[in-house]
C-alpha atoms as a PDB file:
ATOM      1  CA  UNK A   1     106.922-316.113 -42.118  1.00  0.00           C
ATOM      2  CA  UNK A   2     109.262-315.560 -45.091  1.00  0.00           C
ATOM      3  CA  UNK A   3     106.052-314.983 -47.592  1.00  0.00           C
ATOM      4  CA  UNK A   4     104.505-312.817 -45.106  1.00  0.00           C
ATOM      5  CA  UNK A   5     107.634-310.200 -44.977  1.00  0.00           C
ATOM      6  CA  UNK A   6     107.633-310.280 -49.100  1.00  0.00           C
ATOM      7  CA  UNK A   7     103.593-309.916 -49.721  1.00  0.00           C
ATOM      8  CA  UNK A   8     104.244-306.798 -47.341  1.00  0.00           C
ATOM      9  CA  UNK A   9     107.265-305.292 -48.750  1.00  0.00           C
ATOM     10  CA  UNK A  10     105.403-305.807 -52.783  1.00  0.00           C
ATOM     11  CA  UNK A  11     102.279-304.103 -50.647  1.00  0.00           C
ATOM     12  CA  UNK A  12     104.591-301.372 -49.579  1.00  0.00           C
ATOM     13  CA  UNK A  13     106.238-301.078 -52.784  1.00  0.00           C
ATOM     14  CA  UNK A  14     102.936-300.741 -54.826  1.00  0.00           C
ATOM     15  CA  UNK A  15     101.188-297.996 -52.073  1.00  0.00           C
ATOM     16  CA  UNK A  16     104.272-296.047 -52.659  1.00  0.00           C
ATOM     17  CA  UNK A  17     104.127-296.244 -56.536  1.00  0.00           C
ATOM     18  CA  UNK A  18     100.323-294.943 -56.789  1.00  0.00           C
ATOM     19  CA  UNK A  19     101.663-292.689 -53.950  1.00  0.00           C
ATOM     20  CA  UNK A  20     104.072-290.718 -56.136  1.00  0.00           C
ATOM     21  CA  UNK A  21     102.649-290.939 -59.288  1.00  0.00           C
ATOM     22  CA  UNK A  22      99.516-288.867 -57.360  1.00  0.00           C
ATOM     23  CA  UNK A  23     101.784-286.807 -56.665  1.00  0.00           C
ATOM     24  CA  UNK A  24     102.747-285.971 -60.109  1.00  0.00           C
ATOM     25  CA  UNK A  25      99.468-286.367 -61.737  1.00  0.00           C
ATOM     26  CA  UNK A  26      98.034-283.391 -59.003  1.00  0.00           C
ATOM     27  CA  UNK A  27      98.346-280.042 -59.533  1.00  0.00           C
ATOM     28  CA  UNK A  28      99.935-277.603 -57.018  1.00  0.00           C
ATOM     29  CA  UNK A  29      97.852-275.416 -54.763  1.00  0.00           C
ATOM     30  CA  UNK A  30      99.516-272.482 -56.897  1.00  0.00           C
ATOM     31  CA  UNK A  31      98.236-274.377 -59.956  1.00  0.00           C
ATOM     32  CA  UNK A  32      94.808-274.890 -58.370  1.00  0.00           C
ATOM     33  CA  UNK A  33      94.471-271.180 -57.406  1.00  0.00           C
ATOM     34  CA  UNK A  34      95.635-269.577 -60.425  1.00  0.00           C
ATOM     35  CA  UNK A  35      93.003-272.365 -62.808  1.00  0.00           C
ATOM     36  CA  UNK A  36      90.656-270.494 -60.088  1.00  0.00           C
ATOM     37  CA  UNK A  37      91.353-267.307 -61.146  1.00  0.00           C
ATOM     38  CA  UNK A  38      91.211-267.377 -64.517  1.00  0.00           C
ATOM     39  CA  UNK A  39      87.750-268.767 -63.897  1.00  0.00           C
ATOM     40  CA  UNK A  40      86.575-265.898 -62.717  1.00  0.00           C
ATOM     41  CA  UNK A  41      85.007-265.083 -59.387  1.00  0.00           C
ATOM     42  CA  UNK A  42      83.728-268.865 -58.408  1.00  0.00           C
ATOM     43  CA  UNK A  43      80.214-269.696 -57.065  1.00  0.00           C
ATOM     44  CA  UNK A  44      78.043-268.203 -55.078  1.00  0.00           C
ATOM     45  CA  UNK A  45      78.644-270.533 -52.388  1.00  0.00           C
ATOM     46  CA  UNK A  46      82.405-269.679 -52.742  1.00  0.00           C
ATOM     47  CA  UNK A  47      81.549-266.203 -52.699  1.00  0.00           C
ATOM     48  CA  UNK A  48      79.844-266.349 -49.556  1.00  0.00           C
ATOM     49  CA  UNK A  49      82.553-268.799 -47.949  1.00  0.00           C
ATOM     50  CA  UNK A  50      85.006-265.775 -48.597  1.00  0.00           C
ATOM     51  CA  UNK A  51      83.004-262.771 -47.587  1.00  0.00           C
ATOM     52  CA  UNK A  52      82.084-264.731 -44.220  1.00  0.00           C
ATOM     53  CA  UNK A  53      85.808-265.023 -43.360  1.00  0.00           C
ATOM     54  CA  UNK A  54      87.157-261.816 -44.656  1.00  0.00           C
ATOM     55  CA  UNK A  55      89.484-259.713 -42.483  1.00  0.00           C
ATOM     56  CA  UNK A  56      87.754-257.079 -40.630  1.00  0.00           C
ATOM     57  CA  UNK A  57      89.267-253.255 -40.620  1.00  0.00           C
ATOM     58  CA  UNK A  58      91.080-252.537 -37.894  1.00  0.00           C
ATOM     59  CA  UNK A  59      89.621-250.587 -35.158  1.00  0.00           C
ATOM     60  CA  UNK A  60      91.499-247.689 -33.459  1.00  0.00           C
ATOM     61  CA  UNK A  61      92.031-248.493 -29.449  1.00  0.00           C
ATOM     62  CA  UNK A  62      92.845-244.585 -29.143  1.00  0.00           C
ATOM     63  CA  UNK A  63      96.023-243.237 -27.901  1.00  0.00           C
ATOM     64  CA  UNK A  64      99.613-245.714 -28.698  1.00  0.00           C
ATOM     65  CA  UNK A  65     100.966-247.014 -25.438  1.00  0.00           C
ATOM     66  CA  UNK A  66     104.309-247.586 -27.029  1.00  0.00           C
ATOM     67  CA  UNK A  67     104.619-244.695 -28.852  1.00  0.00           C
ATOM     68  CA  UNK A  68     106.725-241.327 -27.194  1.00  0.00           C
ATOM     69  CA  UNK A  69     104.562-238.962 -26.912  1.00  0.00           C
ATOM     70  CA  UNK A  70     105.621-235.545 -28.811  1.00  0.00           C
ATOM     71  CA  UNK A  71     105.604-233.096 -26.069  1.00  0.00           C
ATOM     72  CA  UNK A  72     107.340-233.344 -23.022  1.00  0.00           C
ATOM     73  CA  UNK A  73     105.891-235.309 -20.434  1.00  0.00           C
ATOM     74  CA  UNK A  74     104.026-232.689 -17.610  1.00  0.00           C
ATOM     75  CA  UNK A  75     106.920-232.633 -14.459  1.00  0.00           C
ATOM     76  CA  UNK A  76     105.584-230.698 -11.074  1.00  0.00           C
ATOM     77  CA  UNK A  77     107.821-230.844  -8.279  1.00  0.00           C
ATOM     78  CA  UNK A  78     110.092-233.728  -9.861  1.00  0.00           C
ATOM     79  CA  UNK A  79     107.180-235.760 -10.083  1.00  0.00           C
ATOM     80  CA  UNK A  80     106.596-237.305 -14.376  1.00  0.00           C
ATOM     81  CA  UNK A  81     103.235-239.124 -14.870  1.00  0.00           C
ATOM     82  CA  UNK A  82     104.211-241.495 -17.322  1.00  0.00           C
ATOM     83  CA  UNK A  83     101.333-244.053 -17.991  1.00  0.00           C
ATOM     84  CA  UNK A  84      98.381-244.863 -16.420  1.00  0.00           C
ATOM     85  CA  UNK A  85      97.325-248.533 -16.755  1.00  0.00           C
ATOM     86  CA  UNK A  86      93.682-249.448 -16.233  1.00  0.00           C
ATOM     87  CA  UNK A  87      91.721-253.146 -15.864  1.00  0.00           C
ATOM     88  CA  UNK A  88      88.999-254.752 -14.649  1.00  0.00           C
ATOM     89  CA  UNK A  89      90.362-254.535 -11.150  1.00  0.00           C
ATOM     90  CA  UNK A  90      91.104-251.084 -10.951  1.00  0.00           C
ATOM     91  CA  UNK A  91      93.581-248.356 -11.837  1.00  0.00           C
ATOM     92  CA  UNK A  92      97.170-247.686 -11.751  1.00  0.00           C
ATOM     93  CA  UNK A  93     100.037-244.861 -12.106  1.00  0.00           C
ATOM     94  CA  UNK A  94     103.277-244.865 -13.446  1.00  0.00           C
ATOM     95  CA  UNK A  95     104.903-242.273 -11.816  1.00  0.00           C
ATOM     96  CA  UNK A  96     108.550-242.128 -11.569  1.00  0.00           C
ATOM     97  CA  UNK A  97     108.993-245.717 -12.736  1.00  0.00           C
ATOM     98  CA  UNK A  98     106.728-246.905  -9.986  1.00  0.00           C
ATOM     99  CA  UNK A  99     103.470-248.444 -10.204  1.00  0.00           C
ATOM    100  CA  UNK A 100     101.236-246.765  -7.251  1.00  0.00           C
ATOM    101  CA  UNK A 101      97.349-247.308  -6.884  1.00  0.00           C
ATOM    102  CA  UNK A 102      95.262-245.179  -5.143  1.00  0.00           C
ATOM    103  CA  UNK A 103      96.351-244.682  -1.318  1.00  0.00           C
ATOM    104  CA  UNK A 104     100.114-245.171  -1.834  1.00  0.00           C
ATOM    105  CA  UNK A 105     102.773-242.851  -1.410  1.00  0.00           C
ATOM    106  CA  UNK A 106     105.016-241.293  -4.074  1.00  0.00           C
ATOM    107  CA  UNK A 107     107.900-239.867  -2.394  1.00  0.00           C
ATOM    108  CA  UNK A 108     105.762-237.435  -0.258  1.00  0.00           C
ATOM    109  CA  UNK A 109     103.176-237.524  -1.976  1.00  0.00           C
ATOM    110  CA  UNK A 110     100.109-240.065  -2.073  1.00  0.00           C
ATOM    111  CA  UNK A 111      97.737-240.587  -4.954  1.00  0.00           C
ATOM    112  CA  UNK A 112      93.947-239.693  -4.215  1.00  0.00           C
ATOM    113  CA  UNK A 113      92.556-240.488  -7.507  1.00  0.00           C
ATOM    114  CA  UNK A 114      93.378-241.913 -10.865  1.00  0.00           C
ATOM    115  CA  UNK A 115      91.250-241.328 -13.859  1.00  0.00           C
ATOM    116  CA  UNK A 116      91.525-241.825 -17.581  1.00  0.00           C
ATOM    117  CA  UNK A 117      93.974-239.283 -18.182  1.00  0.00           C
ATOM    118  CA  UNK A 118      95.022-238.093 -15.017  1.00  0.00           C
ATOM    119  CA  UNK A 119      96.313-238.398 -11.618  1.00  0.00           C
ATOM    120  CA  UNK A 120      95.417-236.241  -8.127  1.00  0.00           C
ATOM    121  CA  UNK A 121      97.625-236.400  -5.866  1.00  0.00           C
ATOM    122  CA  UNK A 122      97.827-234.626  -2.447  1.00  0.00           C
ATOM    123  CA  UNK A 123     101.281-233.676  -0.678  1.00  0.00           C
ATOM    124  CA  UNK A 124     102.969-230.875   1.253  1.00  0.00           C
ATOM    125  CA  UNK A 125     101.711-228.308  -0.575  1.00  0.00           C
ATOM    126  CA  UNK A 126      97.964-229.458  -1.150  1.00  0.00           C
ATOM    127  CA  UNK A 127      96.339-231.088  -4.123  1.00  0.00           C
ATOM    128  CA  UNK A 128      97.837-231.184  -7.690  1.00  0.00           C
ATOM    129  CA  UNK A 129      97.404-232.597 -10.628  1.00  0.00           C
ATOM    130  CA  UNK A 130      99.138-234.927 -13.531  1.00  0.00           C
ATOM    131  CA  UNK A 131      97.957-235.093 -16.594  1.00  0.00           C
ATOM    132  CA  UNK A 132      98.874-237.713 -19.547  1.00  0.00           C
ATOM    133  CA  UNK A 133     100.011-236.270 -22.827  1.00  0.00           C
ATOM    134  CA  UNK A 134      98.596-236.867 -25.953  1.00  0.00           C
END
């Protein structure tokens, strides 16, 4: 049992010998890239690995949700439209911090419609409009 426990610790030993002495022998992935670069651009296959994964531009997705907008925000009768959110399920309207779908009531007020950048609305005094600024 004895010789067992010693050919595994001189095993051991030896594995973590060639272990480190890779590691010193092996040049660093800095090392690697800059040997790279002064070989110039690589092959074509390397080439082609690179233009395959290359970042793509970003693409505008239109107006900044969490930007302020620069005008004040259009206010009729103390009602502010201040987002509209829109999903596969439907639409909704911020309006004075609450989130109201079509059919529910805002104050005295209840939502008719909701479209991209506007909200109808229909209260005491008839049928108005919202409108998002840009």
């Amino acid at each position: 049992m004895r010789d067992r426990k010693l050919i595994a610790l001189v095993v051991l030993g030896v594995a973590a010998v060639f272990s480190l002495i890779y590691g010193i022998v092996t040049p660093s992935r800095a090392r690697r890239a800059a040997a790279r670069q002064d070989k110039g651009a690589g092959s074509v296959e390397e080439i082609e690995t690179r233009q395959r994964y290359k970042r793509t531009a970003f693409a505008s997705w239109g107006r900044n949700p969490f930007t302020l907008t620069k005008a004040p925000a259009q206010v009729y009768q103390g009602i502010v439209l201040k987002g509209i959110i829109r999903d596969a399920r439907g639409s909704l309207a911020v309006i004075n911090d609450v989130i109201a779908g079509v059919g529910d009531k805002v104050g005295a007020n209840t939502v008719i419609e909701i479209k991209e950048d506007r909200v109808i609305l229909d209260g005491s005094a008839g049928k108005f409009e919202l409108e998002l600024e840009q």
